[in-house]
C-alpha atoms as a PDB file:
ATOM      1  CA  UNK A   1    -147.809-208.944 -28.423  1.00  0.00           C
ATOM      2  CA  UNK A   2    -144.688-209.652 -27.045  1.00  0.00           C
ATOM      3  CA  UNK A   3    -145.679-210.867 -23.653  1.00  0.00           C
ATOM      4  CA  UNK A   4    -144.000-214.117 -21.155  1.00  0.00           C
ATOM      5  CA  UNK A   5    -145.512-217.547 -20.973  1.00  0.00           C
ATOM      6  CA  UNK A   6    -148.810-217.978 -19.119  1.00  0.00           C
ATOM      7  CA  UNK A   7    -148.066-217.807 -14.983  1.00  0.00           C
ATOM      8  CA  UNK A   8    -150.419-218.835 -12.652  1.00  0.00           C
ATOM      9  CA  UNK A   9    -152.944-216.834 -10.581  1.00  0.00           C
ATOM     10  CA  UNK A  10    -152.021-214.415  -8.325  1.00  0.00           C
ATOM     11  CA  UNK A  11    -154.100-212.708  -5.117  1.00  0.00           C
ATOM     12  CA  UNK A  12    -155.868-210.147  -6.919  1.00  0.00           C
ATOM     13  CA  UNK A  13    -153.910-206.953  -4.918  1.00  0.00           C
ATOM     14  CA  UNK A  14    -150.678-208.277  -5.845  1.00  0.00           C
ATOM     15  CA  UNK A  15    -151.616-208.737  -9.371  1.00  0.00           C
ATOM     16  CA  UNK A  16    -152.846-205.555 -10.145  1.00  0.00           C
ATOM     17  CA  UNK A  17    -149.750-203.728  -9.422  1.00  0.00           C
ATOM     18  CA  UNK A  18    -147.884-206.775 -11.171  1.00  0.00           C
ATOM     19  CA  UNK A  19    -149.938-206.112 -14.349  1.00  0.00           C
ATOM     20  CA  UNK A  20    -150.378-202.247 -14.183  1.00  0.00           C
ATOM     21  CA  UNK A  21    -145.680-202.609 -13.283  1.00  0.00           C
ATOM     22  CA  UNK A  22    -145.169-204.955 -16.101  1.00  0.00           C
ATOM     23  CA  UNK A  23    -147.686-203.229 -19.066  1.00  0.00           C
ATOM     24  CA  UNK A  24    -146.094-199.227 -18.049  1.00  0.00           C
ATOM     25  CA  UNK A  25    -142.996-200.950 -17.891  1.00  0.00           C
ATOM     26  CA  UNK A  26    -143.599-202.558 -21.757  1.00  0.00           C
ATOM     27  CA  UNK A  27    -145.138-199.367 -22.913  1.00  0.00           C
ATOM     28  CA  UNK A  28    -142.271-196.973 -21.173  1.00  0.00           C
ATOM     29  CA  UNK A  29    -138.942-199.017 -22.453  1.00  0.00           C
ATOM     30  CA  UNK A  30    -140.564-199.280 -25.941  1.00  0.00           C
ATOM     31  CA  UNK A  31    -141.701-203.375 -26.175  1.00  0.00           C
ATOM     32  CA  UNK A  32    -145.315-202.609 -26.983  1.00  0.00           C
ATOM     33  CA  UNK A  33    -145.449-199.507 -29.802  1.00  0.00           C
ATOM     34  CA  UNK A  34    -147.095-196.782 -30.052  1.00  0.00           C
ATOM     35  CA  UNK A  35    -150.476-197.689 -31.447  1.00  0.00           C
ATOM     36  CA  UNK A  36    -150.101-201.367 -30.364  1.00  0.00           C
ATOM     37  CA  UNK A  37    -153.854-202.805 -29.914  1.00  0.00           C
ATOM     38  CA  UNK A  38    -153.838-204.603 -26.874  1.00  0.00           C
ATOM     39  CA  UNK A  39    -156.618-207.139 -25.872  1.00  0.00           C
ATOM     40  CA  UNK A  40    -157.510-207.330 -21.815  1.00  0.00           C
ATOM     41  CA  UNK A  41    -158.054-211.734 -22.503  1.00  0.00           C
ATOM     42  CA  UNK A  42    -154.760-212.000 -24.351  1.00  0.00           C
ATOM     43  CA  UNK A  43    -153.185-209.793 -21.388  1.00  0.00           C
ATOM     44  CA  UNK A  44    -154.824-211.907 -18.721  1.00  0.00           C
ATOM     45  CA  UNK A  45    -154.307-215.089 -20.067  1.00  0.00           C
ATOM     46  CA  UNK A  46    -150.216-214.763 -20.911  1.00  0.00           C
ATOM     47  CA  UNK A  47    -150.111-213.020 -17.193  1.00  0.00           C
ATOM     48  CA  UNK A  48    -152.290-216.206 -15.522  1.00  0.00           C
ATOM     49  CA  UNK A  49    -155.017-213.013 -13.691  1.00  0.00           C
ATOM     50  CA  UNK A  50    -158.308-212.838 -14.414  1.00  0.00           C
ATOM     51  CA  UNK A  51    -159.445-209.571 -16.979  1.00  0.00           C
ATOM     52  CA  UNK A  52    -160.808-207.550 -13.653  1.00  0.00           C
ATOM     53  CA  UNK A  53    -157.026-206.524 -12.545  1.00  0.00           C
ATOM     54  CA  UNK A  54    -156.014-206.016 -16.133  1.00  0.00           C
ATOM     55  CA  UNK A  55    -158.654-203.538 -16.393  1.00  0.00           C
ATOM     56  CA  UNK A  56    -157.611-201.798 -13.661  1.00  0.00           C
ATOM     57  CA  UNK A  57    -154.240-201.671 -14.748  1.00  0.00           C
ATOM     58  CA  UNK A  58    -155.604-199.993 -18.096  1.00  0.00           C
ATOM     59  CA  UNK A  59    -158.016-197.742 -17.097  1.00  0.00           C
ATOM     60  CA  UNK A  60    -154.689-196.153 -15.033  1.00  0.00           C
ATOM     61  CA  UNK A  61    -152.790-196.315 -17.839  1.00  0.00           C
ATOM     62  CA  UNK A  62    -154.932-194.695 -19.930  1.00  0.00           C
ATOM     63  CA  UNK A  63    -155.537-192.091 -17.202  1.00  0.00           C
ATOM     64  CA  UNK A  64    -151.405-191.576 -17.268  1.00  0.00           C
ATOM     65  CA  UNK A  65    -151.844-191.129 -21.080  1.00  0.00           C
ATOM     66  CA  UNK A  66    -149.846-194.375 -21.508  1.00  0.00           C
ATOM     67  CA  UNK A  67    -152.996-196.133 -23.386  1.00  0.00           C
ATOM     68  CA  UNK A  68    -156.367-194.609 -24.927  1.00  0.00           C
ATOM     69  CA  UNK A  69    -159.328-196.368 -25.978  1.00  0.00           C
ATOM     70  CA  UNK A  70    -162.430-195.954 -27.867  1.00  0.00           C
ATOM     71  CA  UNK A  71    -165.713-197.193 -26.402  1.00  0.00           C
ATOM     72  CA  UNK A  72    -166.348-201.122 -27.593  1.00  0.00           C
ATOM     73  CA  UNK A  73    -164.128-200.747 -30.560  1.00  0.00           C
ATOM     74  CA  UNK A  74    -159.773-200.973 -29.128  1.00  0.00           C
ATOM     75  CA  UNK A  75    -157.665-200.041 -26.687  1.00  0.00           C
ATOM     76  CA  UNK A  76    -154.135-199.319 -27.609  1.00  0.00           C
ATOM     77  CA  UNK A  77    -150.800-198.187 -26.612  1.00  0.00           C
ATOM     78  CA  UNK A  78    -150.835-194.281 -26.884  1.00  0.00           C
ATOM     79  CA  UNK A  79    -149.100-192.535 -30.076  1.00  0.00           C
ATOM     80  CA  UNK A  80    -146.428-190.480 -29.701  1.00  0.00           C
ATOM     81  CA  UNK A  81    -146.959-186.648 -30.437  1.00  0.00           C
ATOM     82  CA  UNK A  82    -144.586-184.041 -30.367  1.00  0.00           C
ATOM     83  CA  UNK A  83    -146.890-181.882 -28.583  1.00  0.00           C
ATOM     84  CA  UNK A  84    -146.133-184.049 -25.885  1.00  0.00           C
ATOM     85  CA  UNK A  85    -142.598-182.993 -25.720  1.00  0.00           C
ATOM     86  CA  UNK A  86    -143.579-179.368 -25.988  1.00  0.00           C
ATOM     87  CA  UNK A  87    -145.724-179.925 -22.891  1.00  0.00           C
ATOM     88  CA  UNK A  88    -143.705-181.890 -20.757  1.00  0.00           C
ATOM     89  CA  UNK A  89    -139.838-180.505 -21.362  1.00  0.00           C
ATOM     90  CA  UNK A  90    -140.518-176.831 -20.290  1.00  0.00           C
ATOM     91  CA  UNK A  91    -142.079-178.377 -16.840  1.00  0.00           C
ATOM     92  CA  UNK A  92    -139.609-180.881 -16.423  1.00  0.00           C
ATOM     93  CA  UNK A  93    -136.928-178.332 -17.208  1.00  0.00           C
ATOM     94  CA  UNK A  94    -137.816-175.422 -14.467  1.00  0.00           C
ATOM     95  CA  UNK A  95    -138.298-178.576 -11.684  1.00  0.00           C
ATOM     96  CA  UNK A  96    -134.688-179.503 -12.708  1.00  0.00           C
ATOM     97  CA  UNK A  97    -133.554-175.875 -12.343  1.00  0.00           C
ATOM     98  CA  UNK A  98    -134.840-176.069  -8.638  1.00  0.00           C
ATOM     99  CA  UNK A  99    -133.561-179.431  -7.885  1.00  0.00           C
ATOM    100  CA  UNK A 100    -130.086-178.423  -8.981  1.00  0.00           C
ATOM    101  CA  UNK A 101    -129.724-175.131  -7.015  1.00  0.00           C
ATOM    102  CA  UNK A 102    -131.029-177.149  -3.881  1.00  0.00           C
ATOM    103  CA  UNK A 103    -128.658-179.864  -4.120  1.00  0.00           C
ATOM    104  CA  UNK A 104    -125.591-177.592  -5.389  1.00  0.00           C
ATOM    105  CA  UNK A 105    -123.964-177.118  -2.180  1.00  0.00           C
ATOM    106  CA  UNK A 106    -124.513-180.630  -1.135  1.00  0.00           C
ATOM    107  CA  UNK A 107    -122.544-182.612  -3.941  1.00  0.00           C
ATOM    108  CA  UNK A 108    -119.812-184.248  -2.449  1.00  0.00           C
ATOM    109  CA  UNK A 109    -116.668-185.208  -5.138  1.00  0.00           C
ATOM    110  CA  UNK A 110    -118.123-189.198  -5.033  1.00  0.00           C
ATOM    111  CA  UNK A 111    -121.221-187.057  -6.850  1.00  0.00           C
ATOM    112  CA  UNK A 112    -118.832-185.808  -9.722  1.00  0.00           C
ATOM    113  CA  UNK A 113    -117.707-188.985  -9.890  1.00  0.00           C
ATOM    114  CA  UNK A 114    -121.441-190.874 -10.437  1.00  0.00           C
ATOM    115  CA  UNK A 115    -122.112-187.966 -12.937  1.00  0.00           C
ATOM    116  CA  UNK A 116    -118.988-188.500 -15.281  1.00  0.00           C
ATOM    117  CA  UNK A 117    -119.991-192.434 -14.940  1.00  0.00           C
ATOM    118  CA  UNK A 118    -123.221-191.488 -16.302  1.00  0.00           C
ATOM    119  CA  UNK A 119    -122.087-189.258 -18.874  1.00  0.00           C
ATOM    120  CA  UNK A 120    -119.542-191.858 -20.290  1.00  0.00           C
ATOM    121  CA  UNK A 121    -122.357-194.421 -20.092  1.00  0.00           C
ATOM    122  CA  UNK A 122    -124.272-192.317 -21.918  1.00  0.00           C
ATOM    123  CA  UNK A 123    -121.130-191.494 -24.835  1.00  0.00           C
ATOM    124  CA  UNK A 124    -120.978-195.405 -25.101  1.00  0.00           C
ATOM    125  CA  UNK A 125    -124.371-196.164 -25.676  1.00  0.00           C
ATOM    126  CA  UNK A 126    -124.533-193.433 -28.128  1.00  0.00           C
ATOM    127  CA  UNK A 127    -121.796-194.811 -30.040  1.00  0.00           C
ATOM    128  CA  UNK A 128    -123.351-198.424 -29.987  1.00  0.00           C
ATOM    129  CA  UNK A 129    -126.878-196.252 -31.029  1.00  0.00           C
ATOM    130  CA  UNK A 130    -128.459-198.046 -28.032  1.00  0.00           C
ATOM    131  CA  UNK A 131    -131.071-195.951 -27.480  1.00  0.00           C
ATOM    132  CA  UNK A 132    -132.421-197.878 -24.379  1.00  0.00           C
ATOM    133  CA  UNK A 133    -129.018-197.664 -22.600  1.00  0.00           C
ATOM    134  CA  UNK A 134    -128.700-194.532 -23.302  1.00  0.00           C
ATOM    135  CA  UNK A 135    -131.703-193.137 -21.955  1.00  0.00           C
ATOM    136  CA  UNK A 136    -130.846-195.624 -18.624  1.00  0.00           C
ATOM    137  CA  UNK A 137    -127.559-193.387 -18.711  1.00  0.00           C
ATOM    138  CA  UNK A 138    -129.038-189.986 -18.740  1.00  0.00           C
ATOM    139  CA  UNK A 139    -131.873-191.025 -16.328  1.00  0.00           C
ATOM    140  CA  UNK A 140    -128.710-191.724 -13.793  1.00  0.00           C
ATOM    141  CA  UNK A 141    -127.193-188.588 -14.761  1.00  0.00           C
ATOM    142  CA  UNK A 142    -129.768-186.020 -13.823  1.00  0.00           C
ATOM    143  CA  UNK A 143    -131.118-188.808 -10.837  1.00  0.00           C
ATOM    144  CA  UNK A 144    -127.606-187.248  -8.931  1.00  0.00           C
ATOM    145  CA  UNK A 145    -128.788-183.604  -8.151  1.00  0.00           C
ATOM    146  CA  UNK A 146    -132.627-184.753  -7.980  1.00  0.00           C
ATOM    147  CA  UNK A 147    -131.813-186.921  -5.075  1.00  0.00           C
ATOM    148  CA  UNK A 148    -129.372-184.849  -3.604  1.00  0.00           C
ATOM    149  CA  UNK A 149    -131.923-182.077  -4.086  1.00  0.00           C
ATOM    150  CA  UNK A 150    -133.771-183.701  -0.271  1.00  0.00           C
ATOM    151  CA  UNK A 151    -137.154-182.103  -1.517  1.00  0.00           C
ATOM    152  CA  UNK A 152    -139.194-185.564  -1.539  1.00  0.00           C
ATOM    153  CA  UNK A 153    -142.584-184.181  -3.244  1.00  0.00           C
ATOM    154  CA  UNK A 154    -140.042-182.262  -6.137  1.00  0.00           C
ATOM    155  CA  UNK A 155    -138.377-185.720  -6.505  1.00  0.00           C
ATOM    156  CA  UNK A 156    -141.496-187.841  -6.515  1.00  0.00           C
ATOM    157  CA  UNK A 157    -143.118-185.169  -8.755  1.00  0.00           C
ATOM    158  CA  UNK A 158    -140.430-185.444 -11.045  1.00  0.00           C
ATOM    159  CA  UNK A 159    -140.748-189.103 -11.212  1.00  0.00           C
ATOM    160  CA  UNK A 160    -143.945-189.193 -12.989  1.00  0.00           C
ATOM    161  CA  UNK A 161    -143.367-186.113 -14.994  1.00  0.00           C
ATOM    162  CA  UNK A 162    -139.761-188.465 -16.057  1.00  0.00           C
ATOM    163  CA  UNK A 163    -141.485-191.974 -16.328  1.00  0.00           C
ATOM    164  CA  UNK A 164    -143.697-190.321 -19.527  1.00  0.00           C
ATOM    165  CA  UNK A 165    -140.782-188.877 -20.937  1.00  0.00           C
ATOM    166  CA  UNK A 166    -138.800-192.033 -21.442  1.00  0.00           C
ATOM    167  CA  UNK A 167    -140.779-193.088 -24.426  1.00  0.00           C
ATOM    168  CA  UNK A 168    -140.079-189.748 -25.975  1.00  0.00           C
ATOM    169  CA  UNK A 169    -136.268-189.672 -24.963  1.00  0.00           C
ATOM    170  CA  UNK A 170    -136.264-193.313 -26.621  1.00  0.00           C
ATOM    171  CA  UNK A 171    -137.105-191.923 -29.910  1.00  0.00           C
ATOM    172  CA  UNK A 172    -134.831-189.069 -29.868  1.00  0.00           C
ATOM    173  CA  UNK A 173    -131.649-191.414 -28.774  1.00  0.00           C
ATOM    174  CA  UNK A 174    -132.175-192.747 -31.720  1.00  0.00           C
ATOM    175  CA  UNK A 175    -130.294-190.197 -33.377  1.00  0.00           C
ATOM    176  CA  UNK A 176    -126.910-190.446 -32.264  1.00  0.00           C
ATOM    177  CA  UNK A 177    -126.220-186.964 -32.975  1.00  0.00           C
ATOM    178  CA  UNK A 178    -128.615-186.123 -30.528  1.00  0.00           C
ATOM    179  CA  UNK A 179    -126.795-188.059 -27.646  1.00  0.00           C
ATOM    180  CA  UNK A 180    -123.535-186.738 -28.809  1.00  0.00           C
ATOM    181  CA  UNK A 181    -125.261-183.145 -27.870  1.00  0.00           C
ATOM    182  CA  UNK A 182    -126.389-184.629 -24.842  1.00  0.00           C
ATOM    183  CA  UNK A 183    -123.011-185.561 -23.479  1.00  0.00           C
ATOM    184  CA  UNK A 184    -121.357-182.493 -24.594  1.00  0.00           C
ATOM    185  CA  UNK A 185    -123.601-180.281 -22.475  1.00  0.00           C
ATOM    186  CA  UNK A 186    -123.521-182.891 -19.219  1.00  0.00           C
ATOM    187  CA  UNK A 187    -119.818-182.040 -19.179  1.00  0.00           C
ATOM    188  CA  UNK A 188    -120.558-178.429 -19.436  1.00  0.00           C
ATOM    189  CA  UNK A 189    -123.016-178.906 -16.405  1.00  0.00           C
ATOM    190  CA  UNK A 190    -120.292-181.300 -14.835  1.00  0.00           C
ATOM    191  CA  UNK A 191    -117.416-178.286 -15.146  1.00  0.00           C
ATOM    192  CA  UNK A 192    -120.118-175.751 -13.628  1.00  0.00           C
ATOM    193  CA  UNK A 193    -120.342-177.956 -10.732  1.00  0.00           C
ATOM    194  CA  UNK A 194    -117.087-178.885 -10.323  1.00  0.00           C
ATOM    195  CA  UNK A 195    -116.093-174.879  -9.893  1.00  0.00           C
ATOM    196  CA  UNK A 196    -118.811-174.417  -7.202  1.00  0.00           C
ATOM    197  CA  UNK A 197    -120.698-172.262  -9.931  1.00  0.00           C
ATOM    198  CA  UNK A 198    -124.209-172.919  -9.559  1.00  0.00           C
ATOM    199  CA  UNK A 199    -125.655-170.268 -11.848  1.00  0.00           C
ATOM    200  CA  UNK A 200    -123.768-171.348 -14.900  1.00  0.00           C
ATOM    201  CA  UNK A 201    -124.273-175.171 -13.579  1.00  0.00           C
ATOM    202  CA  UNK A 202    -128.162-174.310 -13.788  1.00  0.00           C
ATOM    203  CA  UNK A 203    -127.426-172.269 -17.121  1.00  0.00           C
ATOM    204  CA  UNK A 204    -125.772-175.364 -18.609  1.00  0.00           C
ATOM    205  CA  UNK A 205    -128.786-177.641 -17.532  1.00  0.00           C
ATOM    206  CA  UNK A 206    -131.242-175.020 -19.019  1.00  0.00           C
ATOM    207  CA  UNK A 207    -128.988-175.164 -22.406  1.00  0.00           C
ATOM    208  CA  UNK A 208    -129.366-178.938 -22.348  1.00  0.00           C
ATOM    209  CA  UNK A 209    -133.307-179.512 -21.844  1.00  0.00           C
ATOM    210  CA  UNK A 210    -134.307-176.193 -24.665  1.00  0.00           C
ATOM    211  CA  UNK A 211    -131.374-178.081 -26.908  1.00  0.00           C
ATOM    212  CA  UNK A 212    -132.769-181.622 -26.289  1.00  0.00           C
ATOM    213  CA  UNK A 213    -136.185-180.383 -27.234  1.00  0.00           C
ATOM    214  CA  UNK A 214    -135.256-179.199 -30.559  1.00  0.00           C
ATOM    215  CA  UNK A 215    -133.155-181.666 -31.602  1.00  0.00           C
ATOM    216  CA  UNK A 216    -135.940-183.963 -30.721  1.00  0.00           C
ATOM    217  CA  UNK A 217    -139.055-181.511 -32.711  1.00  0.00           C
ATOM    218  CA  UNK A 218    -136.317-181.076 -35.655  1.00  0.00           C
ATOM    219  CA  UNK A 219    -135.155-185.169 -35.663  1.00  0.00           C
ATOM    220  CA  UNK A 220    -136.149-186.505 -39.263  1.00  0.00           C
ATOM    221  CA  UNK A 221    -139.545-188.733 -38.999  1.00  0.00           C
END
C-alpha cells in the first residue's frame, strides 16, 4: 500500500483527523483502488499513531461508503458500482440547478473569467488524458456558481455529495471523449451566462450532468 515513511506519534485528536484526511484523501484521488485490503497495523505503523485513531478513521470511512468490511475477515477500499452514479448524479444534479439560479444574478465578469480558466484546464488535461487534473478542473468549474450561490448548508451539502463522486468522475475522465463532452457543454453553460439567460444557463447544466451520466454507464469496462 502505497503509504509515506513511518512519522512519529501524534496527540491522538490531531491524528485522527490526520489519518481519517490522508486515507479519504488516498481513496478519493484514486492511490488506494477499489478493493484495496487495507490492514489498521500497516496503516498505523507507516503513519507513526497507534491502531485506536486508525480505527476511527475507518469505521467513518466505511460509514461514508469509502471502505466496507467483513467481520474478522478484511477491510477494504470500497468497489466502484455504477449504481452509485445512478444514485448520486440525479441528486447532485437538481442541488446544482438551485445553486446556479441563486448565484445567476451575482456573477460578476472576473466569474466568466475563472469559469473559461476552468474549462480550458479541463480541455488540456483531457488532451494529456490526465484524468486527475481533469477532474481538479471541473471541480473548479462548477465550485464558481456553488460559492457564489451564498446558501452555506446547499454548499456544504454539496461537498460531501461531490467528495464521493470524485472517484467516479476519475474513472470516467479516463475516456477522453468523455471530457471533450464535458468542455463542450461548460461553454454552452458559459454562453448562457454570459447573455444573462439563466434558464438556458440551468438547461445547459442539466444537459451536462444527464450527458455525463451516460457517457459514464455506457464507457467500455
Amino acid at each position: 500500500m502505497p503509504i509515506p515513511p513511518t512519522a512519529p506519534q501524534r496527540p491522538r485528536s490531531l491524528a485522527r483527523e490526520d489519518v481519517y484526511a490522508q486515507l479519504s484523501t488516498w481513496i478519493i484521488d484514486g492511490t488506494l483502488h477499489p478493493e484495496e485490503p487495507l490492514r489498521d497495523q500497516d496503516i498505523a505503523e507507516q503513519l507513526g499513531v497507534s491502531r485506536t485513531p486508525v480505527r476511527e478513521a475507518l469505521r467513518r470511512l466505511e460509514d461514508e461508503g469509502l471502505i466496507e468490511t467483513a467481520l474478522n475477515r478484511w477491510t477494504r477500499v470500497a468497489p466502484l458500482h455504477p449504481g452509485q452514479a445512478t444514485e448520486l448524479y440525479p441528486v447532485v444534479e437538481a442541488l446544482e440547478e438551485l445553486a446556479l439560479r441563486l448565484a445567476a444574478a451575482h456573477l460578476t465578469p472576473a466569474d466568466l473569467t475563472l469559469l473559461r480558466a476552468a474549462n480550458q484546464q479541463l480541455a488540456q488535461a483531457t488532451e494529456r488524458r490526465d484524468a486527475g487534473a481533469a477532474v481538479a478542473a471541473d471541480v473548479a468549474f462548477h465550485a464558481v456558481w456553488i460559492t457564489r450561490s451564498g446558501n452555506q448548508a446547499l454548499q456544504q451539502t454539496l461537498h460531501g455529495l461531490k467528495r464521493k463522486l470524485r472517484r467516479i468522475e476519475r474513472a470516467y475522465f479516463d475516456a477522453a471523449s468523455a471530457g471533450q463532452a464535458s468542455v463542450a457543454e461548460h461553454d454552452l453553460i458559459i454562453t448562457a451566462l454570459h447573455h444573462g439567460q439563466t434558464d438556458q444557463a440551468v438547461m445547459a447544466l442539466r444537459a451536462n450532468w444527464q450527458g455525463s451520466l451516460q457517457r459514464l454507464l455506457n464507457r467500455p469496462r
